[in-house]
C-alpha atoms as a PDB file:
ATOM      1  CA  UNK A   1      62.668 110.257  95.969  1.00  0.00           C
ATOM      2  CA  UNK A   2      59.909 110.939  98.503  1.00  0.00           C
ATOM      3  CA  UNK A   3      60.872 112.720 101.843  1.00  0.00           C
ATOM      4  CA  UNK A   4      60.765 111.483 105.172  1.00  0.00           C
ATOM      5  CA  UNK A   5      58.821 113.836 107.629  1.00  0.00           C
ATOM      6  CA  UNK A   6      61.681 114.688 109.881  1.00  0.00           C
ATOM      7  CA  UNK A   7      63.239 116.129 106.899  1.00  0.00           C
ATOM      8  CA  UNK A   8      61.427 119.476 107.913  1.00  0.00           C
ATOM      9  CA  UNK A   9      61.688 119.018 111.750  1.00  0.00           C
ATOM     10  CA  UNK A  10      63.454 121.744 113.663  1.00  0.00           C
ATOM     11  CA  UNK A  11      66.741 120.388 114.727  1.00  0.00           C
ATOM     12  CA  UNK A  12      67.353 120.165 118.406  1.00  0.00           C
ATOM     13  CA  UNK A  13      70.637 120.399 120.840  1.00  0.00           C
ATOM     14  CA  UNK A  14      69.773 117.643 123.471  1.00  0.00           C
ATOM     15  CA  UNK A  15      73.620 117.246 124.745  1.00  0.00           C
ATOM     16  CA  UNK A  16      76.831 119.509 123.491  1.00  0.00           C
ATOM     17  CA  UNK A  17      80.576 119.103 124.433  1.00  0.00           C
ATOM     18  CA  UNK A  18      83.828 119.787 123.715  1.00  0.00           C
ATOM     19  CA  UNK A  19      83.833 117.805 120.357  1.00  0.00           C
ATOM     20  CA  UNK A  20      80.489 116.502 119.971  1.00  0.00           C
ATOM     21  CA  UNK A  21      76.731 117.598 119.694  1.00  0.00           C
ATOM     22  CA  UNK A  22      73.824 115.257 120.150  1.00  0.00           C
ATOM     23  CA  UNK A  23      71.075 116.184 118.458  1.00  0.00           C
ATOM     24  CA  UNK A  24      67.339 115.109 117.444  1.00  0.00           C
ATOM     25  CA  UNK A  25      65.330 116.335 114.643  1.00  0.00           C
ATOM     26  CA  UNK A  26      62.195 114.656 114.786  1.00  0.00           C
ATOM     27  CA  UNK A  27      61.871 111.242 115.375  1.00  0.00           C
ATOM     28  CA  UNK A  28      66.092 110.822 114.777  1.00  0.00           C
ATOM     29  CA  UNK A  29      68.369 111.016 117.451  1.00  0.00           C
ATOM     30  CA  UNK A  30      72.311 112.056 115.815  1.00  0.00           C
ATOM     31  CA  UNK A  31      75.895 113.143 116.488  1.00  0.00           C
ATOM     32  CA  UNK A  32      77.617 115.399 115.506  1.00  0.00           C
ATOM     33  CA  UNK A  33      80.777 117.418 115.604  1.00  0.00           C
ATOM     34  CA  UNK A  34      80.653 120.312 117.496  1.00  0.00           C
ATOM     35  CA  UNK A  35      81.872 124.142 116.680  1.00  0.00           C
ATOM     36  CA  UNK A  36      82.266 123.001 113.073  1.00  0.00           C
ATOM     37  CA  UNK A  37      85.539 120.236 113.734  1.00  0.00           C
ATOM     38  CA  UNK A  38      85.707 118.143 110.723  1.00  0.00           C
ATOM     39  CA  UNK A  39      88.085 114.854 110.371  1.00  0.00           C
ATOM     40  CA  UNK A  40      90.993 114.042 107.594  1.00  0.00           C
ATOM     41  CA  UNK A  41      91.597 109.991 107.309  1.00  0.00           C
ATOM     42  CA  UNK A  42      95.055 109.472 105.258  1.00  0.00           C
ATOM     43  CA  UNK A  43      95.417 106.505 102.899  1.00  0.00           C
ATOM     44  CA  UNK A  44      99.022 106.283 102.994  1.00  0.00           C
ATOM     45  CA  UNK A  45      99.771 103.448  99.989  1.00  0.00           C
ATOM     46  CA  UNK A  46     103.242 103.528  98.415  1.00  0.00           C
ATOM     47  CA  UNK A  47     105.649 100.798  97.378  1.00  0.00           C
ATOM     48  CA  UNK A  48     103.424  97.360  97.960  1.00  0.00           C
ATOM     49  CA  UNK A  49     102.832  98.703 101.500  1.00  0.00           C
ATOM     50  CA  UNK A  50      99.946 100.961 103.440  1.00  0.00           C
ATOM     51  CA  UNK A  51     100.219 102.896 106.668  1.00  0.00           C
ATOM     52  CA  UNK A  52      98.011 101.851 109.731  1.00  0.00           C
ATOM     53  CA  UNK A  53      98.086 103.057 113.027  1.00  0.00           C
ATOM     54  CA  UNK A  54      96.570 101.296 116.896  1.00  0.00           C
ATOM     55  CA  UNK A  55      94.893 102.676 119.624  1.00  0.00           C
ATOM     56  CA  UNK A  56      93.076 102.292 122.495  1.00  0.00           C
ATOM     57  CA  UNK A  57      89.531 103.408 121.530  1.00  0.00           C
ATOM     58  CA  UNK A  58      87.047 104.624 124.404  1.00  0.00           C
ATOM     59  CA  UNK A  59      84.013 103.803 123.334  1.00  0.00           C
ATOM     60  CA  UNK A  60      85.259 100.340 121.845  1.00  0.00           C
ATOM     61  CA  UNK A  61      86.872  99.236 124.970  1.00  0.00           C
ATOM     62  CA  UNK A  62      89.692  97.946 123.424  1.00  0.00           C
ATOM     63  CA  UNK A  63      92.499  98.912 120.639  1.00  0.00           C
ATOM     64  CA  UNK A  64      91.383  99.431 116.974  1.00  0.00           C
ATOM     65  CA  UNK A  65      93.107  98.825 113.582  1.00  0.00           C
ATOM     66  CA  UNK A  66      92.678 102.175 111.818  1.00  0.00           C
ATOM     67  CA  UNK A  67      94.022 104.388 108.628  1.00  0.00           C
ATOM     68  CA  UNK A  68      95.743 107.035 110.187  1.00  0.00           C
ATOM     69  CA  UNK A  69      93.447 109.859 110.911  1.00  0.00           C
ATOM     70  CA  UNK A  70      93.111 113.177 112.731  1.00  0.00           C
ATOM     71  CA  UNK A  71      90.229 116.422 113.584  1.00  0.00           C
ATOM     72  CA  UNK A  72      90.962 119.271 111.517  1.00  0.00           C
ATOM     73  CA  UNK A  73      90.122 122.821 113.317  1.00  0.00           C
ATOM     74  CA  UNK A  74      90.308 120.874 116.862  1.00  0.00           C
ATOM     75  CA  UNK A  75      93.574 123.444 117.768  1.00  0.00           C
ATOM     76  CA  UNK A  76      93.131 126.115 115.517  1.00  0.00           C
ATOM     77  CA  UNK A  77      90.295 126.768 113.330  1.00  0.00           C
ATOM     78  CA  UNK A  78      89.990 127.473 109.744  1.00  0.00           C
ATOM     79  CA  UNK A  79      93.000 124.830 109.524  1.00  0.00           C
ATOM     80  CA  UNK A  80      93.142 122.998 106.098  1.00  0.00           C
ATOM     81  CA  UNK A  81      92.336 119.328 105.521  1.00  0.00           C
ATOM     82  CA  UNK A  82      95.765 118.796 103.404  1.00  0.00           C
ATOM     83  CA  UNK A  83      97.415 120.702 106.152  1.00  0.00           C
ATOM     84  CA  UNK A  84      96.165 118.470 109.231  1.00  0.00           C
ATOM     85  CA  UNK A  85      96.342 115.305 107.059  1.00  0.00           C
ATOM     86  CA  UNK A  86     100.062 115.842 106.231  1.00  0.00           C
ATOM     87  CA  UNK A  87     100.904 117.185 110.227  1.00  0.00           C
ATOM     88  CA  UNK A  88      98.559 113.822 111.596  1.00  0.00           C
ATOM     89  CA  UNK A  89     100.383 111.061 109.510  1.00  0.00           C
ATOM     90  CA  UNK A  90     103.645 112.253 110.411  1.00  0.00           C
ATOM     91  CA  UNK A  91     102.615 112.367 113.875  1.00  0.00           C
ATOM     92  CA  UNK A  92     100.960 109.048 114.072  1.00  0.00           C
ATOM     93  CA  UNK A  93     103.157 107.114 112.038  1.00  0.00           C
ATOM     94  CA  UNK A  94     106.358 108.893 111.958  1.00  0.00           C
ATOM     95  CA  UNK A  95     106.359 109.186 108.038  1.00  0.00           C
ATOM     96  CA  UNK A  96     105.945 112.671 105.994  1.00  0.00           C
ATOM     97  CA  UNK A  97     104.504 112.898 103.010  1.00  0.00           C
ATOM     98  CA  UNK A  98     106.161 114.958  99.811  1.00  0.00           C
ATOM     99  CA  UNK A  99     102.294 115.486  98.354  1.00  0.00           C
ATOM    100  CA  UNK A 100      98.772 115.265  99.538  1.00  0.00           C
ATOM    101  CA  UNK A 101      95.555 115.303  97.781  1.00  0.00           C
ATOM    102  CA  UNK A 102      91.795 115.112  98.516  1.00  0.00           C
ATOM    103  CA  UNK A 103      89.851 112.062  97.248  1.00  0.00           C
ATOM    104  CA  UNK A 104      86.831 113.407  98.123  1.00  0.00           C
ATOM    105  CA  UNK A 105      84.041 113.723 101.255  1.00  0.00           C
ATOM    106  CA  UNK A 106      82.621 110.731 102.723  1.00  0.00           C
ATOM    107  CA  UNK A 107      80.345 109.433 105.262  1.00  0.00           C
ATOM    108  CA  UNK A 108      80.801 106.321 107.651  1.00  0.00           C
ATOM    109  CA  UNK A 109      77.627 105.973 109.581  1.00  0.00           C
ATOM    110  CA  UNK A 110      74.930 108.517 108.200  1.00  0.00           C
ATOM    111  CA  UNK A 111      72.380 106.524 110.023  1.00  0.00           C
ATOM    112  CA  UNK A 112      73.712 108.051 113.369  1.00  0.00           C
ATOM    113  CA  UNK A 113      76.364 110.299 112.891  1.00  0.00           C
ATOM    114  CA  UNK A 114      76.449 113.454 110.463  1.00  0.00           C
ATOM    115  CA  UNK A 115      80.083 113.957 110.904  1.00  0.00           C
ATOM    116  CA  UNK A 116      82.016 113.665 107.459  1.00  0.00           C
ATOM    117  CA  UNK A 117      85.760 112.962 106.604  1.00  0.00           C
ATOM    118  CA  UNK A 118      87.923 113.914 103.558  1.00  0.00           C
ATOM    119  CA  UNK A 119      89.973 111.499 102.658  1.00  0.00           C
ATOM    120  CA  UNK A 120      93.361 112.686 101.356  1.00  0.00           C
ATOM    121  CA  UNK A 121      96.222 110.550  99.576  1.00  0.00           C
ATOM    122  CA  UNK A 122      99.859 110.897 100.715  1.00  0.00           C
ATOM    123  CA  UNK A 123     102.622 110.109  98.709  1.00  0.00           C
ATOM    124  CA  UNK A 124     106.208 110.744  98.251  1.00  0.00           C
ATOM    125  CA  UNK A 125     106.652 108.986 101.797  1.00  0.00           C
ATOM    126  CA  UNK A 126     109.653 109.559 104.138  1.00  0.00           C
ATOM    127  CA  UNK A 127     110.647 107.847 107.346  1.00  0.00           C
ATOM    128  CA  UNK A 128     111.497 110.687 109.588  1.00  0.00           C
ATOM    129  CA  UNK A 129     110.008 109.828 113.498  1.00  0.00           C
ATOM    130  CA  UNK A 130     108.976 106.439 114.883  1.00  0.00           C
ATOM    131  CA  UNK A 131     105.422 107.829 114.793  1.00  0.00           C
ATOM    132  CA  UNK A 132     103.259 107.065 117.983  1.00  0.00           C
ATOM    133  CA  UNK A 133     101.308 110.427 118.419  1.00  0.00           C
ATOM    134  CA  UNK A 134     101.706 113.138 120.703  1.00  0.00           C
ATOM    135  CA  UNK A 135     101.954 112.427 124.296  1.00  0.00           C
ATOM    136  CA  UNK A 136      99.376 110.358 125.628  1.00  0.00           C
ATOM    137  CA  UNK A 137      97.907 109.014 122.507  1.00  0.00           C
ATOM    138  CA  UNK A 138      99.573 105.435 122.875  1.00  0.00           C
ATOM    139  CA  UNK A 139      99.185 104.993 118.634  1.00  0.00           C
ATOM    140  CA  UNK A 140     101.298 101.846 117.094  1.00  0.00           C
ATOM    141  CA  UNK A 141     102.248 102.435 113.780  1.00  0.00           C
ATOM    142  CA  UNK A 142     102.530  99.854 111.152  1.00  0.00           C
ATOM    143  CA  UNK A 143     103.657  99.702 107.655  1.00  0.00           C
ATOM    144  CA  UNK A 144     102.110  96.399 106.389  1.00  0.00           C
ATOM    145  CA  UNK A 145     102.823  95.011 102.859  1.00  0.00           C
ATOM    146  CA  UNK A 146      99.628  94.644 101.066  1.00  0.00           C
ATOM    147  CA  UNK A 147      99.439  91.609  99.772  1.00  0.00           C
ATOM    148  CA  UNK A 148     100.302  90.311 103.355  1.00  0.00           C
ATOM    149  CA  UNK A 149      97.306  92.488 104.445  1.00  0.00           C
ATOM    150  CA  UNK A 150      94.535  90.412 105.031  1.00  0.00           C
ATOM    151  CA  UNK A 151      96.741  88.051 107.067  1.00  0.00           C
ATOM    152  CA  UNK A 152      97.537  90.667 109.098  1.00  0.00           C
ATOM    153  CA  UNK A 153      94.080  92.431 109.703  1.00  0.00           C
ATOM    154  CA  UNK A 154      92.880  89.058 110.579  1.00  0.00           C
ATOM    155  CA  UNK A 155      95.989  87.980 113.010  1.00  0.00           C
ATOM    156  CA  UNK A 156      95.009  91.754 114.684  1.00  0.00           C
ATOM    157  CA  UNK A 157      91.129  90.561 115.101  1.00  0.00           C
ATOM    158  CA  UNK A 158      92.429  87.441 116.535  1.00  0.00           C
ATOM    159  CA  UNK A 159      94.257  89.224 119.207  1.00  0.00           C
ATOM    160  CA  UNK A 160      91.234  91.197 120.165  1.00  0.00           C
ATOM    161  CA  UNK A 161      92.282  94.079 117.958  1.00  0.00           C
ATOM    162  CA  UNK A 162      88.877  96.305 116.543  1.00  0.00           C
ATOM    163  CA  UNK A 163      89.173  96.744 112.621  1.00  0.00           C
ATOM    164  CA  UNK A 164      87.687 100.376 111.321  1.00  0.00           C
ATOM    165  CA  UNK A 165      85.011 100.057 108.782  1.00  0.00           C
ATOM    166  CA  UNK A 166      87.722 102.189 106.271  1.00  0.00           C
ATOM    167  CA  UNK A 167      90.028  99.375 106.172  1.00  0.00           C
ATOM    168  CA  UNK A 168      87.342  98.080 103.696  1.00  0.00           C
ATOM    169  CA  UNK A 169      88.507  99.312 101.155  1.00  0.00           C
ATOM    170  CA  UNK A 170      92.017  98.019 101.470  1.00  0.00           C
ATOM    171  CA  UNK A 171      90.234  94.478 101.526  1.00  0.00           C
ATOM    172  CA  UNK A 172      88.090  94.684  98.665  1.00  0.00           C
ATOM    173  CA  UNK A 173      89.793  92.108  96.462  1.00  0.00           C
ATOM    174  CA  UNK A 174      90.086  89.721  99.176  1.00  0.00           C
ATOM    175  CA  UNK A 175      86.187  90.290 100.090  1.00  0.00           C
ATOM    176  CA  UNK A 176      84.467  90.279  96.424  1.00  0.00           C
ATOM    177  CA  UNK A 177      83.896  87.226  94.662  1.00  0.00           C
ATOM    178  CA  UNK A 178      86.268  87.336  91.770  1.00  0.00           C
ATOM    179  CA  UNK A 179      84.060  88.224  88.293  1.00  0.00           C
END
């Protein structure tokens, strides 16, 4: 594999905030998370059903269909992915999880944002809250049978609902041509 140019560019901070950095290194423009934040996204699958959470989305302008999902290291750093995973689905969704496990590192728009996520499986579910977030966050939890899934994701995007790019992966049988 041959190099792009910018590979070797200096990397510059144009714009930093709270949580984010942009940045430019050569002829790229990027985000990225700022003071070292990372993000844990929690498949949540367990007895024919998945856990999904709402919310209002900024820079969507409108609510979005998401796995439930939170920053690791935004409160206190050095916090662990498992950690955060298991305290943000119980927050978001109201359900806590008996185990938790990393599925690996990924990358949703590498094009324009650097930011990664682990994604962690929770099992061993129990109902223990009605979920919704912490004050302020407005999050709608849902617990959505999976072979009623597509029905659903599509009744959401008929309402006006955003669907995350993760929620892919939920739909792959439905989206592949069968072999």
């Amino acid at each position: 594999m041959t190099l792009p140019p910018d590979h070797d560019a200096p990397v510059e901070t144009m714009w930093e905030g709270r949580y984010i950095v942009a940045k430019k290194r050569g002829r790229w423009e990027y985000v990225a998370r700022a003071r070292g934040i990372r993000a844990a996204v929690i498949l949540a699958v367990e007895d024919g059903h998945v856990l999904l959470v709402e919310q209002y989305r900024v820079p969507l302008g409108r609510a979005c269909l998401e796995l439930p999902a939170g920053l690791i290291g935004d409160e206190a750093a050095g916090e662990d992915a498992l950690a955060s995973a298991a305290r943000e689905l119980e927050e978001e969704t109201g359900w806590r999880p008996a185990h938790v496990e990393s599925l690996g590192q990924f990358h949703s728009s590498p094009g324009m944002v650097s930011e990664s996520f682990t994604l962690v499986r929770a099992t061993g579910l129990t109902r223990v809250s009605d979920g919704g977030g912490v004050a302020g966050e407005g999050i709608t939890p849902y617990r959505v049978a999976l072979d009623a899934l597509p029905a659903f994701i599509a009744a959401r995007r008929a309402a006006g609902v955003a669907v995350d790019v993760r929620l892919m992966l939920l739909l792959a049988d439905a989206l592949l041509p069968p072999p």
